[in-house]
C-alpha atoms as a PDB file:
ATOM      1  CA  UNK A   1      28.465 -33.163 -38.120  1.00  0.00           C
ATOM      2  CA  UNK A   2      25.792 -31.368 -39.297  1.00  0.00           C
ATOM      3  CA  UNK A   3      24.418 -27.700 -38.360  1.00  0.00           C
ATOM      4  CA  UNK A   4      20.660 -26.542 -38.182  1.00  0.00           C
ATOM      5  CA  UNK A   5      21.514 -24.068 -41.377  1.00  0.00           C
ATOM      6  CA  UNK A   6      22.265 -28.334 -42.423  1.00  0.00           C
ATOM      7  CA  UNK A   7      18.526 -28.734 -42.200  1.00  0.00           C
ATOM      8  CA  UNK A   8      16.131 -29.560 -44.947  1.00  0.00           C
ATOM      9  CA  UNK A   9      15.384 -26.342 -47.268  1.00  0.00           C
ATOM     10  CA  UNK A  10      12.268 -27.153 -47.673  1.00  0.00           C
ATOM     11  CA  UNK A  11      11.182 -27.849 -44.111  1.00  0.00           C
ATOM     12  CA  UNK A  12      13.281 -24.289 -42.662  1.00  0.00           C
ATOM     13  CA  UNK A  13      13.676 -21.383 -44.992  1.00  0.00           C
ATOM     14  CA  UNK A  14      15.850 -18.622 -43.764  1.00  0.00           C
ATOM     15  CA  UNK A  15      14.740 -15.410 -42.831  1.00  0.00           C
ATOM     16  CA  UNK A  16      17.087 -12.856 -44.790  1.00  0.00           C
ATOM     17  CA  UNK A  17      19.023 -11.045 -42.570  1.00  0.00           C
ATOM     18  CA  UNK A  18      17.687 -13.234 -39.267  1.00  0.00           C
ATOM     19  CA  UNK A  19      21.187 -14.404 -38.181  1.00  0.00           C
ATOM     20  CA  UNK A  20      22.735 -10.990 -36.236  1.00  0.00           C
ATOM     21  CA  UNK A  21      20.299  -9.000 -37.388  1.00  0.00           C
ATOM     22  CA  UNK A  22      17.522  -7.011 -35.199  1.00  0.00           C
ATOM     23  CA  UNK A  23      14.681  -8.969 -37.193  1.00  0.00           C
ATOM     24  CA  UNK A  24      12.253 -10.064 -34.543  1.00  0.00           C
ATOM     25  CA  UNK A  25      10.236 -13.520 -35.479  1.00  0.00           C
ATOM     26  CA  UNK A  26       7.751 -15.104 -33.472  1.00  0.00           C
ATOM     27  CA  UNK A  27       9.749 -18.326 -32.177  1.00  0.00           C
ATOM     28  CA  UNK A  28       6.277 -19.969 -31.406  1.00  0.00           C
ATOM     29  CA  UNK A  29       4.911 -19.629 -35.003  1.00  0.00           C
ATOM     30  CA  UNK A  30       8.041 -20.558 -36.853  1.00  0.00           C
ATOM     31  CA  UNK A  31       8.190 -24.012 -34.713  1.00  0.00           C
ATOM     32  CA  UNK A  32       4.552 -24.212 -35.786  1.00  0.00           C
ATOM     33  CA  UNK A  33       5.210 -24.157 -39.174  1.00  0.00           C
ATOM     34  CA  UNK A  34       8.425 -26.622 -38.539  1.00  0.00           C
ATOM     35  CA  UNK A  35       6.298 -29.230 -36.883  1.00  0.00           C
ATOM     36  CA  UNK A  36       3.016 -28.788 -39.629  1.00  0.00           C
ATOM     37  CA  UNK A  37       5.674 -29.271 -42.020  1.00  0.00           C
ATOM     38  CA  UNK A  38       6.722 -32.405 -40.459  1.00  0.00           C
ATOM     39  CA  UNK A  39       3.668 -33.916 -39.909  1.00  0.00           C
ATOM     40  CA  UNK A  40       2.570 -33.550 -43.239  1.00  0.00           C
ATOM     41  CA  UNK A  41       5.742 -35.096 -44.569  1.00  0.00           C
ATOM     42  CA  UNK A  42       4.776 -37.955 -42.104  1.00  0.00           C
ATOM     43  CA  UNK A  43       1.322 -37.861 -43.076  1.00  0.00           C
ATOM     44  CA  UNK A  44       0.192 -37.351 -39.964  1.00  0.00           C
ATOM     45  CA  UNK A  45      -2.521 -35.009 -38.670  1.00  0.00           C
ATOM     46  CA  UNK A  46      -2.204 -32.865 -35.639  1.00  0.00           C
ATOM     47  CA  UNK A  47      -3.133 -29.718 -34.747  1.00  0.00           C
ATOM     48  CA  UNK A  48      -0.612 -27.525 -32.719  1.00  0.00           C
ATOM     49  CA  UNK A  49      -1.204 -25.101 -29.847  1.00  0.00           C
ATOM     50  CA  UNK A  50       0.989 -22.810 -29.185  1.00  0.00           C
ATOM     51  CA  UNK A  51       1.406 -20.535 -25.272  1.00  0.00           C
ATOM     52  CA  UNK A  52       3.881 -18.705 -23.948  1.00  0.00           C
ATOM     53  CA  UNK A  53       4.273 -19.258 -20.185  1.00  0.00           C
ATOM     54  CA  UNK A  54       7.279 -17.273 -18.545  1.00  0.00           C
ATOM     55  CA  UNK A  55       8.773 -16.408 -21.211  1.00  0.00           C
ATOM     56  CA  UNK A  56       8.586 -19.928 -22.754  1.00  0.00           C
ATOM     57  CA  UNK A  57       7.091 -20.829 -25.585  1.00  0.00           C
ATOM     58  CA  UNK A  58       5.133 -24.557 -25.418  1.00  0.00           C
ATOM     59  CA  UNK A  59       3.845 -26.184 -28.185  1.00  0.00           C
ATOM     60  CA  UNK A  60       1.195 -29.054 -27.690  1.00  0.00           C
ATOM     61  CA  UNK A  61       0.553 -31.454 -30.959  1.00  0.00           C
ATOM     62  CA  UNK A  62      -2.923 -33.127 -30.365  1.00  0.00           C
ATOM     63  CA  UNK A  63      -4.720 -35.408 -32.832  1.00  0.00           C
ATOM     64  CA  UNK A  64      -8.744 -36.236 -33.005  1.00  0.00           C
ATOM     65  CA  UNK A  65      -7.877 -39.694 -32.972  1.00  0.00           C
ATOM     66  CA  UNK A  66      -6.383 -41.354 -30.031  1.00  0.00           C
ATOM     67  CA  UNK A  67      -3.872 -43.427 -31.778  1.00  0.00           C
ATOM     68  CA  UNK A  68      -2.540 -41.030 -34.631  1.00  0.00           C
ATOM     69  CA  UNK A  69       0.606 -39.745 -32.899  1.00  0.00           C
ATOM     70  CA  UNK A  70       1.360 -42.451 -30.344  1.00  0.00           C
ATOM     71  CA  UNK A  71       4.589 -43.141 -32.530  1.00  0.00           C
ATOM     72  CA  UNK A  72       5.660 -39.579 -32.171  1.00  0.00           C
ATOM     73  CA  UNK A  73       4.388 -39.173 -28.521  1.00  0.00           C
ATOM     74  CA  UNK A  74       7.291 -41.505 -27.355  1.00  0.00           C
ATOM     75  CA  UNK A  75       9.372 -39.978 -24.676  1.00  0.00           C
ATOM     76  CA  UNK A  76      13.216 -40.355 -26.775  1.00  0.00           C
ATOM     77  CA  UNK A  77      10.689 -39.111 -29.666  1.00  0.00           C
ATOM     78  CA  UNK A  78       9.786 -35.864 -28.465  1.00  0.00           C
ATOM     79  CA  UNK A  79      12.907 -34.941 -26.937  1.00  0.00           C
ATOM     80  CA  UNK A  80      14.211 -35.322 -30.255  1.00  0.00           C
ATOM     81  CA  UNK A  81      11.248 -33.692 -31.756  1.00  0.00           C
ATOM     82  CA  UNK A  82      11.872 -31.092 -29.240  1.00  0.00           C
ATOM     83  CA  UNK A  83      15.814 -30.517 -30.047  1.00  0.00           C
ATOM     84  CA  UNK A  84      15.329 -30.379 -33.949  1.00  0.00           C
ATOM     85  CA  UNK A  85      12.430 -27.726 -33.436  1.00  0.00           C
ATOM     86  CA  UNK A  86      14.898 -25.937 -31.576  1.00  0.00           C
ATOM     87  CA  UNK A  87      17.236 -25.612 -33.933  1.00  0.00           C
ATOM     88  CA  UNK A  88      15.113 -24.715 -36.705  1.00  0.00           C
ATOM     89  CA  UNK A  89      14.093 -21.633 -34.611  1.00  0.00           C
ATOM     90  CA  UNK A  90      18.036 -20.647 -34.114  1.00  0.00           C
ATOM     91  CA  UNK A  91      18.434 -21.485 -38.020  1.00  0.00           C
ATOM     92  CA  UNK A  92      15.491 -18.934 -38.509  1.00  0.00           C
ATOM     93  CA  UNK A  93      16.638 -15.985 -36.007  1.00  0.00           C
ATOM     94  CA  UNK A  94      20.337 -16.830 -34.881  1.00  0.00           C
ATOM     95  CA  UNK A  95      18.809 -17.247 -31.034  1.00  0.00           C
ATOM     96  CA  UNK A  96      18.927 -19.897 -28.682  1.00  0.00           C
ATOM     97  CA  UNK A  97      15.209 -21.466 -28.316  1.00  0.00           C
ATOM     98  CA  UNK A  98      13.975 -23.197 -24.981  1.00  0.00           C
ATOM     99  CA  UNK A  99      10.737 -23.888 -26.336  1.00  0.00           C
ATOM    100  CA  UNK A 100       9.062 -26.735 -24.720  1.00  0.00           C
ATOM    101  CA  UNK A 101       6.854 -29.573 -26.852  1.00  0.00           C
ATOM    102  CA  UNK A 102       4.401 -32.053 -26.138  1.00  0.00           C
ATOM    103  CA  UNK A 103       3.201 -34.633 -28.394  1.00  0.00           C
ATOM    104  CA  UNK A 104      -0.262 -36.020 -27.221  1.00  0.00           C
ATOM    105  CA  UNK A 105      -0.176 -35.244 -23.732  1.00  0.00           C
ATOM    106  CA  UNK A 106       3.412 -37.104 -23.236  1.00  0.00           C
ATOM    107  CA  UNK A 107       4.588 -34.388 -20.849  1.00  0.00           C
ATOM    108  CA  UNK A 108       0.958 -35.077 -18.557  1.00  0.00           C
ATOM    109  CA  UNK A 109       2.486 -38.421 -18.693  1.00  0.00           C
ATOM    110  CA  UNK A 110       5.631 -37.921 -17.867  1.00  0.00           C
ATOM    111  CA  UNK A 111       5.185 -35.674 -15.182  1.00  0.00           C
ATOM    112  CA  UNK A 112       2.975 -38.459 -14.051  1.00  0.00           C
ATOM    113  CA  UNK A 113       6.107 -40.721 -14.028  1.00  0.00           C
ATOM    114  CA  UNK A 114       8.355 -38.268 -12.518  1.00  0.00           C
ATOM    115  CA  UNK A 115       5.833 -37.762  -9.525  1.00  0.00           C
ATOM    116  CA  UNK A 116       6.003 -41.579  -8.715  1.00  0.00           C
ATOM    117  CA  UNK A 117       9.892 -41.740  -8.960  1.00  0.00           C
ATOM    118  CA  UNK A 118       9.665 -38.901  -6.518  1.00  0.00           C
ATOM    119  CA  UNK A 119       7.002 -40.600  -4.444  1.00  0.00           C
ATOM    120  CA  UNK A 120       9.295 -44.030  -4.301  1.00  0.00           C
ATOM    121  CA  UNK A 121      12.215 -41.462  -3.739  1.00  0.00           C
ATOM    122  CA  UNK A 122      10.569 -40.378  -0.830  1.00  0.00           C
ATOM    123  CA  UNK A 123       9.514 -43.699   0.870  1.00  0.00           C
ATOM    124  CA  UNK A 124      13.365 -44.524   0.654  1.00  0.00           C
ATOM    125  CA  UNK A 125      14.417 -42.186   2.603  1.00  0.00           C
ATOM    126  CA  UNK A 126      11.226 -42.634   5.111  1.00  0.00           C
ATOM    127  CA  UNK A 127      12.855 -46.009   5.284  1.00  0.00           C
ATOM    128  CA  UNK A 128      15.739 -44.768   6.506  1.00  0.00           C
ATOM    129  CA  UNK A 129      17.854 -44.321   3.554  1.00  0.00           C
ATOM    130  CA  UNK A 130      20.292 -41.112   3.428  1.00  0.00           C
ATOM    131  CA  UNK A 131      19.831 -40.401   0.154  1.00  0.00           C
ATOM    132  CA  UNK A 132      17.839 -41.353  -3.396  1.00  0.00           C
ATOM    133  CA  UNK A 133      19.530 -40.902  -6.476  1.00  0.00           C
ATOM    134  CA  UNK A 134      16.893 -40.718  -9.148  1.00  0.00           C
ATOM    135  CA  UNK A 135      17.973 -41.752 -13.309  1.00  0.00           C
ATOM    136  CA  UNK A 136      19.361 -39.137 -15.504  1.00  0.00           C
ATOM    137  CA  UNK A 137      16.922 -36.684 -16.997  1.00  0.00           C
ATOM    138  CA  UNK A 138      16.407 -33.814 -18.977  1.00  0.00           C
ATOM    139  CA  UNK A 139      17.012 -29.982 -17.101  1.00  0.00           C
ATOM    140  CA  UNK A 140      13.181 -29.266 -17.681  1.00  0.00           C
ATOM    141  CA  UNK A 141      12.221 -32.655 -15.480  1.00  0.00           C
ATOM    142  CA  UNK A 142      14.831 -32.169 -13.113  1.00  0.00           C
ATOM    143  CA  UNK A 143      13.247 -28.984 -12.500  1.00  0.00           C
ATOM    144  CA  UNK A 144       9.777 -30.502 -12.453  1.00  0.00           C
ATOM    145  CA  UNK A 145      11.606 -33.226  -9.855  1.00  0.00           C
ATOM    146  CA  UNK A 146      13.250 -30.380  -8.016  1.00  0.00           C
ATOM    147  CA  UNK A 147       9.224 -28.840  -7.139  1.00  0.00           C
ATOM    148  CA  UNK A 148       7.888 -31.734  -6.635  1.00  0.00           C
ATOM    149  CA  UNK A 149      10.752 -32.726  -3.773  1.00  0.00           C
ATOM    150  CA  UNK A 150      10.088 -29.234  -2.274  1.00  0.00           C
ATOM    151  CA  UNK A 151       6.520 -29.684  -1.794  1.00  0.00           C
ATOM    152  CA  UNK A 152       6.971 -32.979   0.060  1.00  0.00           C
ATOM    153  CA  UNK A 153       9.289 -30.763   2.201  1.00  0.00           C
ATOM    154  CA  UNK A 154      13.034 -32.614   0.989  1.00  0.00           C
ATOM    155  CA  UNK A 155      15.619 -31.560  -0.763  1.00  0.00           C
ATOM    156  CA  UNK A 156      17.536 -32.190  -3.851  1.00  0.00           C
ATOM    157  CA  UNK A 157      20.053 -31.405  -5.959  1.00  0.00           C
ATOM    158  CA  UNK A 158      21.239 -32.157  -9.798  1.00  0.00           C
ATOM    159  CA  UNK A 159      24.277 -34.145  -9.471  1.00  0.00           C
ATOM    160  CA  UNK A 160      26.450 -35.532 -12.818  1.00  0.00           C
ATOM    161  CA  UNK A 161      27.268 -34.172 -16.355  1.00  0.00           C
ATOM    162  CA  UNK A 162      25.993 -34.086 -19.527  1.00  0.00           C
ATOM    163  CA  UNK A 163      23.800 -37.277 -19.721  1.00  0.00           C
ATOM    164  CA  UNK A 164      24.652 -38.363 -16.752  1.00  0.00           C
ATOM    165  CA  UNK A 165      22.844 -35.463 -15.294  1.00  0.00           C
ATOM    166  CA  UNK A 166      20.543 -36.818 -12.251  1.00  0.00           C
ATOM    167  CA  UNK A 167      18.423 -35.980  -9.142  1.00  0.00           C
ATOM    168  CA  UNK A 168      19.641 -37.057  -5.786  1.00  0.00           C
ATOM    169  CA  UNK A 169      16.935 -36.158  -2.734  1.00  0.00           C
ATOM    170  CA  UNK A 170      17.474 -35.870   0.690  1.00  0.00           C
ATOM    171  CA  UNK A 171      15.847 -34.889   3.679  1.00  0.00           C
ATOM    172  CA  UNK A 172      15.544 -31.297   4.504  1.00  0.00           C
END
């Protein structure tokens, strides 16, 4: 199995000293340059936007042309995207990255998604049902799922582990 100091050379160049040492890089940038470096090697264009919310860096790849990154704006896609950016951060500084990406407004979409699993969710249990168990998801949409149950006044809990890792609602 390989490690993200395994990565490409020329797509993540150590920092000397990073790993341990009190060298402080800009997490958002170097996943800039990680994803610019991708894309070209894709020969795709994008440009990338980079906030900080929290104490979380996001990164948003958008294209002028509608079409350019639907490949990459795939959910499985930019998770992946996602995990690989991560660890060319920690191969850069030797810390743990949360940073969040979107690809094309795929997280707009998928929140949209989540909202109407939550909304069927909901009608179950209006229905009479003691419980909805929603499909395994990332910790970041669980979250979202978890605030999105709390403003329609249920509540929920993850339930599962590893992939298996799910939302089950209630009522309050």
């Amino acid at each position: 199995m390989s490690s993200p100091t395994d990565l490409p050379t020329d797509v993540v160049e150590p920092i000397e000293g990073a790993v341990g040492a009190s060298t402080t890089v800009d997490e958002g940038d170097i996943a800039a340059d990680y994803l610019e470096e991708l894309l070209d090697l894709a020969d795709l264009d994008g440009d990338i936007e980079i906030t900080t919310t929290g104490g979380r860096v996001y990164l948003a790849i958008e294209a002028d042309e509608p079409d350019a990154l639907r490949t990459l704006s795939k959910p499985d896609t930019v998770a992946a995207l996602q995990e690989l950016t991560r660890l060319a951060v920690h191969a850069r500084t030797g810390e743990f990255s949360r940073l969040i990406l979107d690809v094309a407004g795929s997280r707009d979409a998928r929140a949209d998604e989540l909202q109407r699993l939550v909304d069927r969710a909901v009608e179950r249990l209006e229905a009479g049902a003691a419980s909805a168990a929603l499909p395994p998801m990332s910790s970041y949409e669980r979250k979202l799922v978890h605030d999105l149950v709390a403003e329609r006044g249920f509540v929920s809990e993850s339930e599962g582990e590893g992939a298996d890792r799910h939302t089950v609602i209630r009522r309050g």
